[in-house]
N, C-alpha and C. Protein backbone atom coordinates (compact mmCIF):
# COMPACT_ATOMS: atom_id res chain seq x y z
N UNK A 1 61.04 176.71 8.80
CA UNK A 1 61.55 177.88 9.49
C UNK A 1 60.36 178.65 10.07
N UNK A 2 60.24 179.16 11.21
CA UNK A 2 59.09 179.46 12.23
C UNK A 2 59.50 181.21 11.66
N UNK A 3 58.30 181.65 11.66
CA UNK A 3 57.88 183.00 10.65
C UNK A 3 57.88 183.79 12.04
N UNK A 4 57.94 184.81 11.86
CA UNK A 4 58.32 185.77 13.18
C UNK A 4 56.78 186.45 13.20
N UNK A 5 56.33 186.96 14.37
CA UNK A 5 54.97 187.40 14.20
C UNK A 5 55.05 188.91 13.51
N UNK A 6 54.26 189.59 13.00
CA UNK A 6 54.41 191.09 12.76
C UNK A 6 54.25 191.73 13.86
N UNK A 7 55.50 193.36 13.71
CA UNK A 7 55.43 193.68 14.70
C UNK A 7 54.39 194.90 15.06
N UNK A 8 53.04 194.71 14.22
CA UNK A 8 52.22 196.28 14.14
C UNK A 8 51.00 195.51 14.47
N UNK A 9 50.14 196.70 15.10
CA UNK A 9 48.52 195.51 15.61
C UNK A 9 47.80 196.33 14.11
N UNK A 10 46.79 196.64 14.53
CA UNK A 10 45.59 196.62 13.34
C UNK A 10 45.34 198.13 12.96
N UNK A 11 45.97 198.78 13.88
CA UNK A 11 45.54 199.90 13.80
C UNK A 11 47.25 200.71 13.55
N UNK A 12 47.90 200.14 13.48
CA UNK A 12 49.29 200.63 12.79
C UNK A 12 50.09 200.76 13.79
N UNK A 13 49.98 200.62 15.06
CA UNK A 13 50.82 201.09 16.45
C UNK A 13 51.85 199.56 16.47
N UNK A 14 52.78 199.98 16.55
CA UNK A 14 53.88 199.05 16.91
C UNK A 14 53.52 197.93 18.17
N UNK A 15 53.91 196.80 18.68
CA UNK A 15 53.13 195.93 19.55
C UNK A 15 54.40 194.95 19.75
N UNK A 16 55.26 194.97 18.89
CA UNK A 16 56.45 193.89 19.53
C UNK A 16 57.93 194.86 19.02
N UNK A 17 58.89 194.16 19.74
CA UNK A 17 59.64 194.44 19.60
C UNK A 17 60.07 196.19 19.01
N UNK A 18 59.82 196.91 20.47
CA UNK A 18 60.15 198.48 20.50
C UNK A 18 61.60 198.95 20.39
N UNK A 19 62.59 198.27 20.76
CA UNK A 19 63.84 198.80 20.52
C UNK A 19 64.20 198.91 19.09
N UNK A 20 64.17 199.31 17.86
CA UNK A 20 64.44 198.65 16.91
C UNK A 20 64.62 200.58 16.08
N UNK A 21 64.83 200.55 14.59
CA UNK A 21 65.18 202.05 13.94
C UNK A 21 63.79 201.93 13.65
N UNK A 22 63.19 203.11 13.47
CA UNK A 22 61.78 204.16 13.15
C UNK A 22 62.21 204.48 12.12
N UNK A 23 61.14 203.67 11.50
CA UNK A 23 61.46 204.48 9.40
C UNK A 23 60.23 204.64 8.70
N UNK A 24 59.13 205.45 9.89
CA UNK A 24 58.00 206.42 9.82
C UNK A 24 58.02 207.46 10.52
N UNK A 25 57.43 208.34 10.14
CA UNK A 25 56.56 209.24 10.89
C UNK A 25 55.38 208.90 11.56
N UNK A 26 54.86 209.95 12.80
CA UNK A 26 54.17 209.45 13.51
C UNK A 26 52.27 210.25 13.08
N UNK A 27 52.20 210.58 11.67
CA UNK A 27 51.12 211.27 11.56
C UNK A 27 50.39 210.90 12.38
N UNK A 28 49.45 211.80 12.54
CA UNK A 28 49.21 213.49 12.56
C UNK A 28 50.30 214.13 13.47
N UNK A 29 51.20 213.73 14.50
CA UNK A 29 52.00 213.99 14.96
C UNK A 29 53.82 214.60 14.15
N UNK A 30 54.18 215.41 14.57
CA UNK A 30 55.26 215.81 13.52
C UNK A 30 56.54 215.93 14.00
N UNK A 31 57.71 215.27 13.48
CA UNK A 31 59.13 215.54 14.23
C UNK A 31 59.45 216.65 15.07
N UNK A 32 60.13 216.67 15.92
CA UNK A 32 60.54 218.19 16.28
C UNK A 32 62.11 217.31 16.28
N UNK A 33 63.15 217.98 15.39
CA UNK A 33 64.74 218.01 16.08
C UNK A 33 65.15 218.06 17.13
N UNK A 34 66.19 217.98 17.46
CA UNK A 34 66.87 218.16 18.84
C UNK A 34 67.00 219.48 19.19
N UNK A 35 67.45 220.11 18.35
CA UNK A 35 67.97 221.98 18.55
C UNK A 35 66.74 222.45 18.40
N UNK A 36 65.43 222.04 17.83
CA UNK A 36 63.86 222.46 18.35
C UNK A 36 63.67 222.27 19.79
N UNK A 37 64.22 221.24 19.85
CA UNK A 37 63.81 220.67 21.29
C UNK A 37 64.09 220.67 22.29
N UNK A 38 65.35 221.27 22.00
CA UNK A 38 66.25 222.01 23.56
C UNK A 38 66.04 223.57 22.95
N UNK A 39 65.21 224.01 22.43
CA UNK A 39 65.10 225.65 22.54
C UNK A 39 64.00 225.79 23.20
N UNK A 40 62.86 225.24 23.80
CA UNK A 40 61.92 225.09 24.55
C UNK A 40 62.03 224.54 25.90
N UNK A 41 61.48 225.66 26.56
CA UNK A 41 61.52 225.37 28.52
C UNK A 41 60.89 224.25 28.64
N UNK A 42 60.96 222.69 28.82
CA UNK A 42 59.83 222.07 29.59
C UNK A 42 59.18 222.33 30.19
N UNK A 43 57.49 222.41 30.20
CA UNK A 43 57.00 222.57 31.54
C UNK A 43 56.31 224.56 31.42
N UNK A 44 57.04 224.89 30.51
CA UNK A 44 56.13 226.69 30.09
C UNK A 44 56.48 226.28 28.69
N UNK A 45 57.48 226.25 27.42
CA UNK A 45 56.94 226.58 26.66
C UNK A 45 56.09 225.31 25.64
N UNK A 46 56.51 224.35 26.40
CA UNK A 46 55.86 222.31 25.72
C UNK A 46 55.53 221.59 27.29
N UNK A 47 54.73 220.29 26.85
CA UNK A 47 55.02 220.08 27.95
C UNK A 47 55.74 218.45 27.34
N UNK A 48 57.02 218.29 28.24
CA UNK A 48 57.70 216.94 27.71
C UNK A 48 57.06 215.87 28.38
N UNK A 49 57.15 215.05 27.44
CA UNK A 49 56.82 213.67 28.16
C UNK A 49 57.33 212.34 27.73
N UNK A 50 58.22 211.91 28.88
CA UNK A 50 59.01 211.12 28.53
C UNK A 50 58.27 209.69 28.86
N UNK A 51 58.15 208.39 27.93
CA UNK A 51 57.03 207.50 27.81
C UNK A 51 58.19 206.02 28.09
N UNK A 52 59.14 206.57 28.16
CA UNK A 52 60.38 205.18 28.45
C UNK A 52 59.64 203.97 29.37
N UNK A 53 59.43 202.77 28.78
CA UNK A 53 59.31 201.95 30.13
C UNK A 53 60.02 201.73 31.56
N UNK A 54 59.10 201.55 32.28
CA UNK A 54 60.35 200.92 33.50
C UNK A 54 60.89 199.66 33.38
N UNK A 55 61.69 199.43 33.04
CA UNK A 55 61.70 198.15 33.48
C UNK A 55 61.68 197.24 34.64
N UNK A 56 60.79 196.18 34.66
CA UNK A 56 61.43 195.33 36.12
C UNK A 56 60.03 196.23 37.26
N UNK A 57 59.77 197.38 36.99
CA UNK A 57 58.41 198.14 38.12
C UNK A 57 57.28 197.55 37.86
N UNK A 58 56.63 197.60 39.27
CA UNK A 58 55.67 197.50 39.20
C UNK A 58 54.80 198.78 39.77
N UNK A 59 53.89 198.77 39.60
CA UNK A 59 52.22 200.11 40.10
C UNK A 59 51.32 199.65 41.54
N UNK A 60 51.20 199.90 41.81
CA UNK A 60 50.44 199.61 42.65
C UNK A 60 48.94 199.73 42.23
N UNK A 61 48.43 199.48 41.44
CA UNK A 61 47.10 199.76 41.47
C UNK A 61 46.07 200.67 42.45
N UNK A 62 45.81 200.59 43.40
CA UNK A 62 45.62 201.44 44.50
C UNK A 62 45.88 202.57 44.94
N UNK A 63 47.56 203.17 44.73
CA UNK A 63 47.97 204.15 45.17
C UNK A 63 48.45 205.19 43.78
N UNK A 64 48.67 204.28 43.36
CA UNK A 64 49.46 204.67 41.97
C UNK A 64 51.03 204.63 41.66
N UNK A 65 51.05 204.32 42.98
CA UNK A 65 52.55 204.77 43.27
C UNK A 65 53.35 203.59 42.47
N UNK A 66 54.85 203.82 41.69
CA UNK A 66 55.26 202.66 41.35
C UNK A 66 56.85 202.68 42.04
N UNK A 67 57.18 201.27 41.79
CA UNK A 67 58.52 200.45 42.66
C UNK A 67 59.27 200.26 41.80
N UNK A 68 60.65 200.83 41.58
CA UNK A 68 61.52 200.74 40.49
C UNK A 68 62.62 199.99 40.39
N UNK A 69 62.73 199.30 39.68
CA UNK A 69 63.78 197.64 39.72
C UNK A 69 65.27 199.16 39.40
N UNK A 70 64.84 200.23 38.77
CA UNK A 70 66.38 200.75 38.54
C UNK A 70 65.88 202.33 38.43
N UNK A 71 66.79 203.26 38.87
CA UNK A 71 66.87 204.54 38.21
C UNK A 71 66.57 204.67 37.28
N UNK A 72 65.70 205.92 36.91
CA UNK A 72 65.72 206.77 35.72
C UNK A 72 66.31 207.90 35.00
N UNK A 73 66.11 208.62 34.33
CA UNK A 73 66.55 210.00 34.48
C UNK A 73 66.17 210.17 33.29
N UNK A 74 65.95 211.72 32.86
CA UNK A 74 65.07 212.43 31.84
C UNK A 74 64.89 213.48 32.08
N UNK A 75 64.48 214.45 31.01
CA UNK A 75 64.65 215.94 30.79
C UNK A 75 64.04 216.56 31.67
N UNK A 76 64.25 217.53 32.45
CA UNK A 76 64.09 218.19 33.47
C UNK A 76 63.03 219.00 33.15
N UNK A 77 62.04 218.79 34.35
CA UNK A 77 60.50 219.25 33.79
C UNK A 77 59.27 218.16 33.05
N UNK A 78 60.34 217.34 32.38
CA UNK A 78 59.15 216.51 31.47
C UNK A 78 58.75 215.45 32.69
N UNK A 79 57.30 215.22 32.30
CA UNK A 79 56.63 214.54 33.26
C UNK A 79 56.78 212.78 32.43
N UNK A 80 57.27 211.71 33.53
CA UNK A 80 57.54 210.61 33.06
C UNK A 80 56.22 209.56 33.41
N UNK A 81 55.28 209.12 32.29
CA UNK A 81 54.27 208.10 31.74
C UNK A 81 55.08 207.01 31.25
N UNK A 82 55.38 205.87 32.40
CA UNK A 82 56.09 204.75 31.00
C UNK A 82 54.60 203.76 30.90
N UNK A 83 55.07 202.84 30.16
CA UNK A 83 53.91 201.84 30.10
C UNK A 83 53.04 202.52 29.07
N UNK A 84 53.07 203.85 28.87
CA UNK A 84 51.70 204.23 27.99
C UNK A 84 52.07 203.93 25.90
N UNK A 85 53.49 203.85 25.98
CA UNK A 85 53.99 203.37 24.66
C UNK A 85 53.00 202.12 24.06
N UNK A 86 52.90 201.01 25.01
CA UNK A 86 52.39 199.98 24.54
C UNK A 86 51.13 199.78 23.35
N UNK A 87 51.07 198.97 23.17
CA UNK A 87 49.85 198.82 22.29
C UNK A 87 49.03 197.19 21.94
N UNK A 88 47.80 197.61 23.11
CA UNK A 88 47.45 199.32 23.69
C UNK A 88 47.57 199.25 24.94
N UNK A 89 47.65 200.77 25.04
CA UNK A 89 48.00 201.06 26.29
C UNK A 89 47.21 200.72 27.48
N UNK A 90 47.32 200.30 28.71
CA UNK A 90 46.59 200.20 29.74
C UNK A 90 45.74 201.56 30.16
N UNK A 91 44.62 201.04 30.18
CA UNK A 91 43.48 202.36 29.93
C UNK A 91 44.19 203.54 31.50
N UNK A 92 43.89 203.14 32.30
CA UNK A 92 44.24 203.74 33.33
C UNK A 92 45.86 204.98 33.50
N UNK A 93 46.36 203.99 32.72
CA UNK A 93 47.64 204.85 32.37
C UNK A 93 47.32 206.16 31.52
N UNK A 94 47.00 205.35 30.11
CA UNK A 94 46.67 206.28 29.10
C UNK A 94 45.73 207.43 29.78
N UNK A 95 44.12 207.58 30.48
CA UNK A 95 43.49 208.41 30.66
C UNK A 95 44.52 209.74 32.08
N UNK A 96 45.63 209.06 32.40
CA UNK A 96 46.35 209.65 33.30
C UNK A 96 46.89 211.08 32.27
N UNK A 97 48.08 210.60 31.50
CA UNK A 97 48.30 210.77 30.59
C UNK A 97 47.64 211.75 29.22
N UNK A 98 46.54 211.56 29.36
CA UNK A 98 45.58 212.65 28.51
C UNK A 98 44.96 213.63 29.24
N UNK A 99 44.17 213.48 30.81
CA UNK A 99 44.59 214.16 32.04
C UNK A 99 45.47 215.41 31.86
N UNK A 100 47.22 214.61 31.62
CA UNK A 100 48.38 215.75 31.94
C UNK A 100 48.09 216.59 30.85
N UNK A 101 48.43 216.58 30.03
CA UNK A 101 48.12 216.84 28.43
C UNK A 101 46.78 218.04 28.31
N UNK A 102 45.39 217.75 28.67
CA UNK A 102 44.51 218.60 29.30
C UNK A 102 44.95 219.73 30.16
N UNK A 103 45.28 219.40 31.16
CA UNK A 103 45.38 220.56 32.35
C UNK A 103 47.18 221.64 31.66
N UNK A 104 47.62 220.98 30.81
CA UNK A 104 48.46 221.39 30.46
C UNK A 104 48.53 223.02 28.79
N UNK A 105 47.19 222.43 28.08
CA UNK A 105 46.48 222.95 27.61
C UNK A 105 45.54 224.14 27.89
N UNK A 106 44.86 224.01 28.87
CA UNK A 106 43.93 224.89 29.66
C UNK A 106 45.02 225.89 29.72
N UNK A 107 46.12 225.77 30.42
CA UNK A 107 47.27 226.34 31.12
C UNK A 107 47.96 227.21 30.18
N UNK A 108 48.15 226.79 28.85
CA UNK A 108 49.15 227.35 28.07
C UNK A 108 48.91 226.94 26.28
N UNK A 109 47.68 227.57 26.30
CA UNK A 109 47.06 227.27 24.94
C UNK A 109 47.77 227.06 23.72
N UNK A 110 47.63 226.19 22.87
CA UNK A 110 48.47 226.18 21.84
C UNK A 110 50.23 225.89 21.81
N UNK A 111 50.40 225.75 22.83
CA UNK A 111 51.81 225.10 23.09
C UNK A 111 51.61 223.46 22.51
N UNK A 112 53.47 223.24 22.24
CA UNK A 112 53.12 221.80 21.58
C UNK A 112 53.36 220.98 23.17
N UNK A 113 53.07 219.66 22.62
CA UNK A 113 53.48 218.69 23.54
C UNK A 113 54.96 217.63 22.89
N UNK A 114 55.81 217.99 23.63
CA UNK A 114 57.11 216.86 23.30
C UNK A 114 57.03 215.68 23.54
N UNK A 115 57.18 214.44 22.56
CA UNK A 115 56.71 213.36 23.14
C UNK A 115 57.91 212.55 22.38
N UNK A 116 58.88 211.77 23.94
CA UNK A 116 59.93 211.10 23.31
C UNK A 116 60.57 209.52 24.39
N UNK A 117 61.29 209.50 24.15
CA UNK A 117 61.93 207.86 25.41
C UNK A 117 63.67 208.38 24.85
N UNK A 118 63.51 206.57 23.77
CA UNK A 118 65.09 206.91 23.41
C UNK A 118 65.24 207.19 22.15
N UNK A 119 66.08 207.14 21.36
CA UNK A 119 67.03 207.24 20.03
C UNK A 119 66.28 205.38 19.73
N UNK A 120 65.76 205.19 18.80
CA UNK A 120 65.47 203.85 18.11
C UNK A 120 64.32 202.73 19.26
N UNK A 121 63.11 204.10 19.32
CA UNK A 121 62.40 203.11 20.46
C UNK A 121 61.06 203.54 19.51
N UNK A 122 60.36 202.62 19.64
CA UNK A 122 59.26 203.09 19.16
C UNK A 122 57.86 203.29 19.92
N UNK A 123 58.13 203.18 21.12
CA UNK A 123 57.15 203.69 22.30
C UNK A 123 56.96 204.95 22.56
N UNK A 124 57.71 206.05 22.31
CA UNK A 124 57.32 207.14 21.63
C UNK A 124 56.35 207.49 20.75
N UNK A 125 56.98 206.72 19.47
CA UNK A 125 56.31 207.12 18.36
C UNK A 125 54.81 206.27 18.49
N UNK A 126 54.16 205.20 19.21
CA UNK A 126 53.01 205.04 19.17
C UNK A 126 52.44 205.98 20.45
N UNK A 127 53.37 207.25 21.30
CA UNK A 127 52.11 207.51 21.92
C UNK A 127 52.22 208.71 20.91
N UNK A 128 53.14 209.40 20.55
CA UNK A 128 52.72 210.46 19.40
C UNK A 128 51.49 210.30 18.46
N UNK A 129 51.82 209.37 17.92
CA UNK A 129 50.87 209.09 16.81
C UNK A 129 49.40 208.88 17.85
N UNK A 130 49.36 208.05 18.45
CA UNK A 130 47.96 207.95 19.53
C UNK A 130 47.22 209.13 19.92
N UNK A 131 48.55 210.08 20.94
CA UNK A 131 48.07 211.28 21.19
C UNK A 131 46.96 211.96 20.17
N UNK A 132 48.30 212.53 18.92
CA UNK A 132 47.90 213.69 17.91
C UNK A 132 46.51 212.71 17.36
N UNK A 133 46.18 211.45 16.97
CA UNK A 133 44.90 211.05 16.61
C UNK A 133 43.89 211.32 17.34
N UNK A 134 43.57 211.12 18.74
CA UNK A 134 42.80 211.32 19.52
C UNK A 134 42.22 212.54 19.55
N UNK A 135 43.77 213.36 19.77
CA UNK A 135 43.37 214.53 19.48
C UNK A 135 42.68 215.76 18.54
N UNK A 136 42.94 214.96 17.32
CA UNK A 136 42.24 215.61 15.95
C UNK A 136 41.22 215.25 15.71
N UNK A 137 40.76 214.02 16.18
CA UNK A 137 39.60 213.38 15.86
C UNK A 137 38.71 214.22 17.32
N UNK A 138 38.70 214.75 18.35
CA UNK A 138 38.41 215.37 19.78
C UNK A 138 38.27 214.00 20.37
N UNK A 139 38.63 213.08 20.39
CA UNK A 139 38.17 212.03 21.34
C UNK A 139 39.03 212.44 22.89
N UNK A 140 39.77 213.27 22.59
CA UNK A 140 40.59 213.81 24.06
C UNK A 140 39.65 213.96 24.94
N UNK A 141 39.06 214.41 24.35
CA UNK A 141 37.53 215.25 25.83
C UNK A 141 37.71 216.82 26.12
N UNK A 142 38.93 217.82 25.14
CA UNK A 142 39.03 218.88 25.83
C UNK A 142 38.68 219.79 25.34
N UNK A 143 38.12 221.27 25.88
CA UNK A 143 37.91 222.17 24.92
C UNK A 143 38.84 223.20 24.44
N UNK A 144 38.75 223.92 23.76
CA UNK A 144 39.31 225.05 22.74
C UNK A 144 40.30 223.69 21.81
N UNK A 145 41.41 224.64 21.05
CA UNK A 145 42.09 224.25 20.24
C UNK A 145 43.60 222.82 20.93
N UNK A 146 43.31 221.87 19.98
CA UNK A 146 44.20 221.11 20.55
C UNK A 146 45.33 221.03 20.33
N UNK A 147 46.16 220.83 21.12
CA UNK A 147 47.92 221.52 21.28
C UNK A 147 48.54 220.68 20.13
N UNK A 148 49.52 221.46 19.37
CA UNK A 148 50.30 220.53 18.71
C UNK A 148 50.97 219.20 19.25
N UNK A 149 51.35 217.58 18.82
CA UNK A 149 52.21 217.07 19.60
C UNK A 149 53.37 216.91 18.11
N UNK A 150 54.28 216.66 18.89
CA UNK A 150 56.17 216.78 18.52
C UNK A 150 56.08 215.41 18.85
N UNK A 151 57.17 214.69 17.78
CA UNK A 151 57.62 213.74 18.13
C UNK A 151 59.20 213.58 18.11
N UNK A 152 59.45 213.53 19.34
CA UNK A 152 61.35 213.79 19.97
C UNK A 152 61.71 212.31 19.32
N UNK A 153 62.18 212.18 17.99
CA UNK A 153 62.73 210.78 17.77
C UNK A 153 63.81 210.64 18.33
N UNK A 154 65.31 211.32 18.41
CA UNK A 154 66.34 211.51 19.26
C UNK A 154 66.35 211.01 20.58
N UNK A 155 65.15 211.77 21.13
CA UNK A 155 64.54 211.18 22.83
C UNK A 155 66.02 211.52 23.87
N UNK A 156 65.90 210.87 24.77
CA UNK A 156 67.47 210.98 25.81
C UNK A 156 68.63 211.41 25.30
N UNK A 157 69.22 210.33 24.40
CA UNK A 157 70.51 210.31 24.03
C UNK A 157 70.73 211.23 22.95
N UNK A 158 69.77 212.06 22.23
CA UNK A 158 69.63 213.33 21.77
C UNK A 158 69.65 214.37 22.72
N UNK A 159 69.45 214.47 23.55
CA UNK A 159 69.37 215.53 24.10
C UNK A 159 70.76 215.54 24.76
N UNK A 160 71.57 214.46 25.52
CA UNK A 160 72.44 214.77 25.81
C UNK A 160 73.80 214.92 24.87
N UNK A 161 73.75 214.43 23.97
CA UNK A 161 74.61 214.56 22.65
C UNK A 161 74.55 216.38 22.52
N UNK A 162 73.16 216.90 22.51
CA UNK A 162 73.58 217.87 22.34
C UNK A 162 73.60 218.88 23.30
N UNK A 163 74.12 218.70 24.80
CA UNK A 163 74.65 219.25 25.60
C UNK A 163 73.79 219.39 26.84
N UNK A 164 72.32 219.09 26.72
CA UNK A 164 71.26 218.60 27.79
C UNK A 164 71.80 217.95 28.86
N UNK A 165 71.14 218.05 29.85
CA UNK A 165 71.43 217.33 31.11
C UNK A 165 70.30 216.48 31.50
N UNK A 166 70.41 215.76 32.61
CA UNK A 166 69.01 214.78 32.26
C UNK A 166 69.21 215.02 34.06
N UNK A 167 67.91 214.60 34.76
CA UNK A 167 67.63 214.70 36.09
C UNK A 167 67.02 213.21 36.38
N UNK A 168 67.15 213.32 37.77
CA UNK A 168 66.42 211.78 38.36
C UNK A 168 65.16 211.76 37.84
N UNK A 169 64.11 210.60 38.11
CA UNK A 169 62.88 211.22 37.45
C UNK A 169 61.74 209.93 38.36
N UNK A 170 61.13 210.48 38.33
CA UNK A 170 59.52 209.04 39.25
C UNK A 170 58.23 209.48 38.51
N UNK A 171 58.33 208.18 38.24
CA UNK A 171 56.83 207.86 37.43
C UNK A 171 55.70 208.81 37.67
N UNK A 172 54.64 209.66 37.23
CA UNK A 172 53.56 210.13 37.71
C UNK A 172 52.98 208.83 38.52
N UNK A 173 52.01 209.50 39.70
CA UNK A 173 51.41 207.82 40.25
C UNK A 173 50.32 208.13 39.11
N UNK A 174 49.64 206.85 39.51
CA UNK A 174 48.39 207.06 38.35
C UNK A 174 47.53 205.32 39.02
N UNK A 175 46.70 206.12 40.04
CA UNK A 175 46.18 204.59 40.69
C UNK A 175 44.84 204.16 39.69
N UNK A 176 44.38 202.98 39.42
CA UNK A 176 43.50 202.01 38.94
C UNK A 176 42.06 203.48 38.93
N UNK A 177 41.36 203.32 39.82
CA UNK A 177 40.40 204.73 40.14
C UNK A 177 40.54 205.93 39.49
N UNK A 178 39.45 206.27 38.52
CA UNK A 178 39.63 207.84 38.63
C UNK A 178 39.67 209.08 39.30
């Protein structure tokens, strides 16, 4: 009988099979609920970030711009990074991504960052956990105090369960070049 590979790399981040139930936490990163999470403005009082893959897109490398095999949609305000779940993440993505996170900081000190996809994905929970490490350890690159991150396990289908609305949504570009 052929043994299934494990689905965690070396450093504890999930690496296969992301659709599946989350039965961790994402230390240093910390749950936020749903009714936490719809009591906060996207965008002034967190900043959301929804990490859902695309499926079927591709990037352009060059422009940044990406081509979407299908619609999206996601919380209004939250800025959409897919691809950065992975592990590991494609550098270019990820430094996009820590980028938003930065200028978002500067902006509104000490605010958390929401970080979610769907209900039983775990591409979330490895950029939570990624984020809040980076961040505690300063490998972010930023100064003063580093923002709390939330981890939206609920994600989408939490939010609309509990009465949220979700908006169209397009990838940040994020070309190859810094």
């Amino acid at each position: 009988m052929a043994q299934q590979a494990e689905p965690f790399d070396a450093q504890g981040y999930r690496s296969a099979r992301f659709r599946a139930p989350v039965d961790r936490d994402p230390a240093p990163a910390l749950p936020i609920t749903t009714a936490q999470a719809r009591a906060l403005h996207p965008g002034r009082d967190a900043l959301f970030l929804d990490v859902l893959p695309a499926a079927g897109a591709r990037r352009d490398p060059r422009t940044g711009a990406w081509t979407l095999a299908e619609p999206h949609e996601t919380i209004a305000g939250a800025l959409w990074f897919p691809e950065t779940g992975f592990s590991p993440p494609e550098p270019a993505l990820w430094r996009a991504l820590d980028a938003a996170v930065a200028r978002f900081a500067r902006r509104h000190p000490g605010r958390p960052v929401v970080v979610f996809c769907r209900a039983d994905c775990w591409m979330s929970w490895n950029v939570a956990r990624r984020l809040a490490r980076a961040l505690a350890s300063g490998r972010a690159g930023r100064e003063g105090a580093a923002p709390p991150v939330r981890w939206f396990d609920e994600g989408i289908e939490g939010w609309v369960e509990a009465g949220g609305t979700l908006v169209a949504a397009s990838p940040v570009p994020v070309p190859d070049a810094p």
